[in-house]
C-alpha atoms as a PDB file:
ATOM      1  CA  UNK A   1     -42.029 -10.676  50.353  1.00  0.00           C
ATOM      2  CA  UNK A   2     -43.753 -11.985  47.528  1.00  0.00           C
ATOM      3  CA  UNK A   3     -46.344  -9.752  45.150  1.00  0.00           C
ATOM      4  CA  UNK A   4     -48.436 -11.878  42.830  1.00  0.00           C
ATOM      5  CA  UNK A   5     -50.746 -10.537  39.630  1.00  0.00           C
ATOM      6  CA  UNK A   6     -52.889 -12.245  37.663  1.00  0.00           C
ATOM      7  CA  UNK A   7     -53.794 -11.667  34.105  1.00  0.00           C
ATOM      8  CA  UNK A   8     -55.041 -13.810  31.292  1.00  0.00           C
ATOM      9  CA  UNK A   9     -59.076 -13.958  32.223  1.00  0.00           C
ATOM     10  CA  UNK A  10     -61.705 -12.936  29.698  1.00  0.00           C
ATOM     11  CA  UNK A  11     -65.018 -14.069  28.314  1.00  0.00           C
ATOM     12  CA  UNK A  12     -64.943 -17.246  26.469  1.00  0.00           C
ATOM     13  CA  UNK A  13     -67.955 -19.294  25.245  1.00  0.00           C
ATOM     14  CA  UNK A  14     -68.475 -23.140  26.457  1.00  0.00           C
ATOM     15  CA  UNK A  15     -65.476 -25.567  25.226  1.00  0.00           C
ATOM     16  CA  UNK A  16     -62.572 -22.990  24.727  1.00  0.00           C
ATOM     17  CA  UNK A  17     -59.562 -22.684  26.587  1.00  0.00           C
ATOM     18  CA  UNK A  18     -57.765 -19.505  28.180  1.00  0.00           C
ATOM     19  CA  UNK A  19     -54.572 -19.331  29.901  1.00  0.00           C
ATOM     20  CA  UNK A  20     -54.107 -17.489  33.320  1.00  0.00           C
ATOM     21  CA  UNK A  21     -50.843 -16.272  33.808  1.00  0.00           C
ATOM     22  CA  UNK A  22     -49.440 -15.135  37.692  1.00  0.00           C
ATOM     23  CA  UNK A  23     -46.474 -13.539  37.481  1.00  0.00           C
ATOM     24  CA  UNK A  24     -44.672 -12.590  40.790  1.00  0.00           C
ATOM     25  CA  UNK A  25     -42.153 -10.309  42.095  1.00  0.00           C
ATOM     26  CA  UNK A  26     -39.184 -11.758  44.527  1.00  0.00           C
ATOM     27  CA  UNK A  27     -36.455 -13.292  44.367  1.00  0.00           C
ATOM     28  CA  UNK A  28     -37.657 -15.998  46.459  1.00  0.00           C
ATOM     29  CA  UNK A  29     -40.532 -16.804  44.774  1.00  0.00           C
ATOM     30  CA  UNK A  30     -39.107 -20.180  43.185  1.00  0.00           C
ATOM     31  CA  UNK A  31     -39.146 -21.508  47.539  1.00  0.00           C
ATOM     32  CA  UNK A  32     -42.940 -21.357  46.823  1.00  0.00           C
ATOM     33  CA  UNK A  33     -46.020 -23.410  46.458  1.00  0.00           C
ATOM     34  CA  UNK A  34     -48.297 -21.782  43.928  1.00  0.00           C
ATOM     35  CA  UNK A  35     -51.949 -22.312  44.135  1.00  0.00           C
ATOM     36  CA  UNK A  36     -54.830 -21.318  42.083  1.00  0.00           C
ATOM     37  CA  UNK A  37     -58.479 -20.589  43.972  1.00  0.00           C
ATOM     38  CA  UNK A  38     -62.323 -19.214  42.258  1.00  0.00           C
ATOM     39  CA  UNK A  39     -64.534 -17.752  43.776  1.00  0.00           C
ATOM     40  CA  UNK A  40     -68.370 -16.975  41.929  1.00  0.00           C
ATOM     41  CA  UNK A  41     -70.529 -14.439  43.208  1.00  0.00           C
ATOM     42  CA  UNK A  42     -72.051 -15.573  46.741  1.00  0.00           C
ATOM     43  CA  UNK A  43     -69.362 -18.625  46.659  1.00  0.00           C
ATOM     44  CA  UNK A  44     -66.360 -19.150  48.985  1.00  0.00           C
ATOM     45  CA  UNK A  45     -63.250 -19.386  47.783  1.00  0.00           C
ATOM     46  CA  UNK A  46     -62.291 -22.505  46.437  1.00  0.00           C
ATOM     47  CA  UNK A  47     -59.306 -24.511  45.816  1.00  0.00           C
ATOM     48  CA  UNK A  48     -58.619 -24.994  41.940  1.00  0.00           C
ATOM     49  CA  UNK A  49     -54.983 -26.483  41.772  1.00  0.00           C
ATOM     50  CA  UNK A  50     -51.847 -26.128  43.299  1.00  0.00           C
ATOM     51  CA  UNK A  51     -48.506 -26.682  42.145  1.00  0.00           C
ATOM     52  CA  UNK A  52     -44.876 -27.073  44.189  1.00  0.00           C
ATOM     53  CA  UNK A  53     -41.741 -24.750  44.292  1.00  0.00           C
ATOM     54  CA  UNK A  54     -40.000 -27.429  42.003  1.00  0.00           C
ATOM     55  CA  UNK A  55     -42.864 -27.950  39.481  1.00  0.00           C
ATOM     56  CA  UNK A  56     -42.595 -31.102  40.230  1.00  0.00           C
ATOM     57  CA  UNK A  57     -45.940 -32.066  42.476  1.00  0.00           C
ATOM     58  CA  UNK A  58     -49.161 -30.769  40.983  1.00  0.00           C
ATOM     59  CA  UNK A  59     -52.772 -31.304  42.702  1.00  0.00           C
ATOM     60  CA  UNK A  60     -56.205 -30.643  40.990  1.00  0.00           C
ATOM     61  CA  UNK A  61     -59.824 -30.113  42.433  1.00  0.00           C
ATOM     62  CA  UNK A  62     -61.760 -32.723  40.831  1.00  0.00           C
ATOM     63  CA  UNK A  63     -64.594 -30.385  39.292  1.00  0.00           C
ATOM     64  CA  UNK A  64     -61.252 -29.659  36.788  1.00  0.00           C
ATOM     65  CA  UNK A  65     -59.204 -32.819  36.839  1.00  0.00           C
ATOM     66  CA  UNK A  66     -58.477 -33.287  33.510  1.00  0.00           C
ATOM     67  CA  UNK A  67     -59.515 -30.439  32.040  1.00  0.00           C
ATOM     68  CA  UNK A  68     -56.745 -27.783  33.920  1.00  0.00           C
ATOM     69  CA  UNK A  69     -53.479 -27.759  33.862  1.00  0.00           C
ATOM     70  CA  UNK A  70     -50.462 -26.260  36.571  1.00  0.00           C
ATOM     71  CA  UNK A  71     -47.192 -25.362  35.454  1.00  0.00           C
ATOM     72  CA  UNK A  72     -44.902 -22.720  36.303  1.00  0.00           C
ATOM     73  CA  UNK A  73     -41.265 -21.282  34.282  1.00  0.00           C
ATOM     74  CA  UNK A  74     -39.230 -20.617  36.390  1.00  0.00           C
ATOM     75  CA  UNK A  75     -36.791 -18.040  34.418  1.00  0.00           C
ATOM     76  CA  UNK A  76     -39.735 -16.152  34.410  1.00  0.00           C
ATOM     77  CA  UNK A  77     -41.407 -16.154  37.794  1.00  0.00           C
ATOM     78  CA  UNK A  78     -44.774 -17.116  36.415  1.00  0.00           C
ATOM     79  CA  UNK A  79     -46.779 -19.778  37.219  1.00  0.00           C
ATOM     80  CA  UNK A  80     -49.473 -20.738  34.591  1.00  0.00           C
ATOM     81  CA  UNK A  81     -53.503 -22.273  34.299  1.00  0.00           C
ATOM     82  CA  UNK A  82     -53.887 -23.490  30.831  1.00  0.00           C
ATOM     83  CA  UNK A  83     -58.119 -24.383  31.248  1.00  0.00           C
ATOM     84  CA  UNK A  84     -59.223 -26.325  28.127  1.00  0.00           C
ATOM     85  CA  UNK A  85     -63.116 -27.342  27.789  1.00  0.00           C
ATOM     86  CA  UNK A  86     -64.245 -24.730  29.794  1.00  0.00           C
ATOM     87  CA  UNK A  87     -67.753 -24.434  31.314  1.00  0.00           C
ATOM     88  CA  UNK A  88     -70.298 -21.990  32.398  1.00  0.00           C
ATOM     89  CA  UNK A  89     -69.636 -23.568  35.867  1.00  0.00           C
ATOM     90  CA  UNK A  90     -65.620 -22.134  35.931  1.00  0.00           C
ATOM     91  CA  UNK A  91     -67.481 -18.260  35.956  1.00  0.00           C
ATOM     92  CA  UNK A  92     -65.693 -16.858  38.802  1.00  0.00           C
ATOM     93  CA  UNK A  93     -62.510 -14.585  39.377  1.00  0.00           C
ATOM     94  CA  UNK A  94     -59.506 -16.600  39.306  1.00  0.00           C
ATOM     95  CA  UNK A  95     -56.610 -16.058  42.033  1.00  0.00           C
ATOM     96  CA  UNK A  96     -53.175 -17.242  42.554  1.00  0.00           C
ATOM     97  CA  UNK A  97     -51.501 -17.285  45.991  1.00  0.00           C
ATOM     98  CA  UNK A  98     -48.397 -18.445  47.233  1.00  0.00           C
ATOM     99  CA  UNK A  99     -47.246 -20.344  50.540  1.00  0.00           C
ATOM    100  CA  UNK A 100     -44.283 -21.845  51.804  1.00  0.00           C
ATOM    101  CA  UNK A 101     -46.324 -25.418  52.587  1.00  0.00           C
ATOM    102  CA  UNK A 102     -46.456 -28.362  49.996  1.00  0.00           C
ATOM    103  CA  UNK A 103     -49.428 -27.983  48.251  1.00  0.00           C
ATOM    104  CA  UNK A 104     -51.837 -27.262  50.892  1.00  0.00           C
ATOM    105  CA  UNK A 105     -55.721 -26.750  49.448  1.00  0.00           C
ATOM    106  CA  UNK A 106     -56.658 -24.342  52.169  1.00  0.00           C
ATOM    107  CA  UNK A 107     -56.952 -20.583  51.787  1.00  0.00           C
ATOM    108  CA  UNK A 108     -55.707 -20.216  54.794  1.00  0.00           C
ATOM    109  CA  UNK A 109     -52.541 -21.399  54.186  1.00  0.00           C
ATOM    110  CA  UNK A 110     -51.880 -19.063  51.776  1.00  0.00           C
ATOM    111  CA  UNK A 111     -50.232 -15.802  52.660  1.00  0.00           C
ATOM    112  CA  UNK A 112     -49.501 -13.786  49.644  1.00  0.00           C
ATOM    113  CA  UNK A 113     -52.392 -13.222  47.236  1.00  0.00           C
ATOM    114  CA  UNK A 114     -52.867 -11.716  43.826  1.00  0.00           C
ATOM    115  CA  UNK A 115     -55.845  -9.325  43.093  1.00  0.00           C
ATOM    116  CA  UNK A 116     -57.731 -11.813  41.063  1.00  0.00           C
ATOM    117  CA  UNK A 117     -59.074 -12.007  36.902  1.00  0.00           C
ATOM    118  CA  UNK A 118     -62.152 -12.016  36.003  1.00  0.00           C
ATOM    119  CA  UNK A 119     -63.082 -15.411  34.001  1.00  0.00           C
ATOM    120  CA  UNK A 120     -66.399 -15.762  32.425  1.00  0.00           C
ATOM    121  CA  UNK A 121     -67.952 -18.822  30.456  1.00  0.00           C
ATOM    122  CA  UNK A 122     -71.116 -18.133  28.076  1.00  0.00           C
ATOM    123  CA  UNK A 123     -73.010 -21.035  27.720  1.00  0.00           C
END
């Protein structure tokens, strides 16, 4: 069993950064893919960026390539978003969620989910 919370969100004006933090609870949480999803009001959920239970594979969306980055430590069972250059597009609430697959970019795939942060660019 895996429980996953999110913190980190806030508002932020056009061009800054934030950093999401999910931090997670089990001691088999380092067996699992972590992946972040959005979803803006009247939006489905959408895949952000994913990264493996080694750290070692990352995957983006390409609305953030570039701009987002995936990493996760380990020692403490948190997996990060650092999201530089932000825009009034990102708006949404931000969710992590955790699977045993490699990096899948379905929501469905995903069976453990945080409650979700609240992000919010001003233009």
């Amino acid at each position: 069993q895996v429980q996953l919370v999110e913190s980190g969100g806030g508002l932020v004006q056009a061009g800054g950064s934030l950093r999401l933090s999910c931090s997670a609870s089990g001691r088999t949480f380092s067996t699992y893919s972590v992946g972040w999803f959005r979803q803006a009001p009247g939006t489905e959920r959408e895949f952000v960026a994913a990264i493996s239970w080694s750290g070692g594979r990352t995957d983006y969306a390409d609305s953030v390539k570039g701009r987002f980055t995936v990493s996760r430590d380990g020692a403490k069972n948190t997996v990060y978003l650092q999201m530089n250059n932000l825009k009034p597009e990102d708006t949404a609430v931000y969710y992590c969620a955790a699977t045993r697959m490699i990096l899948p970019r379905a929501s469905s795939n995903y069976g453990y989910w945080g409650q979700g942060t609240q992000v919010t660019v001003s233009s």
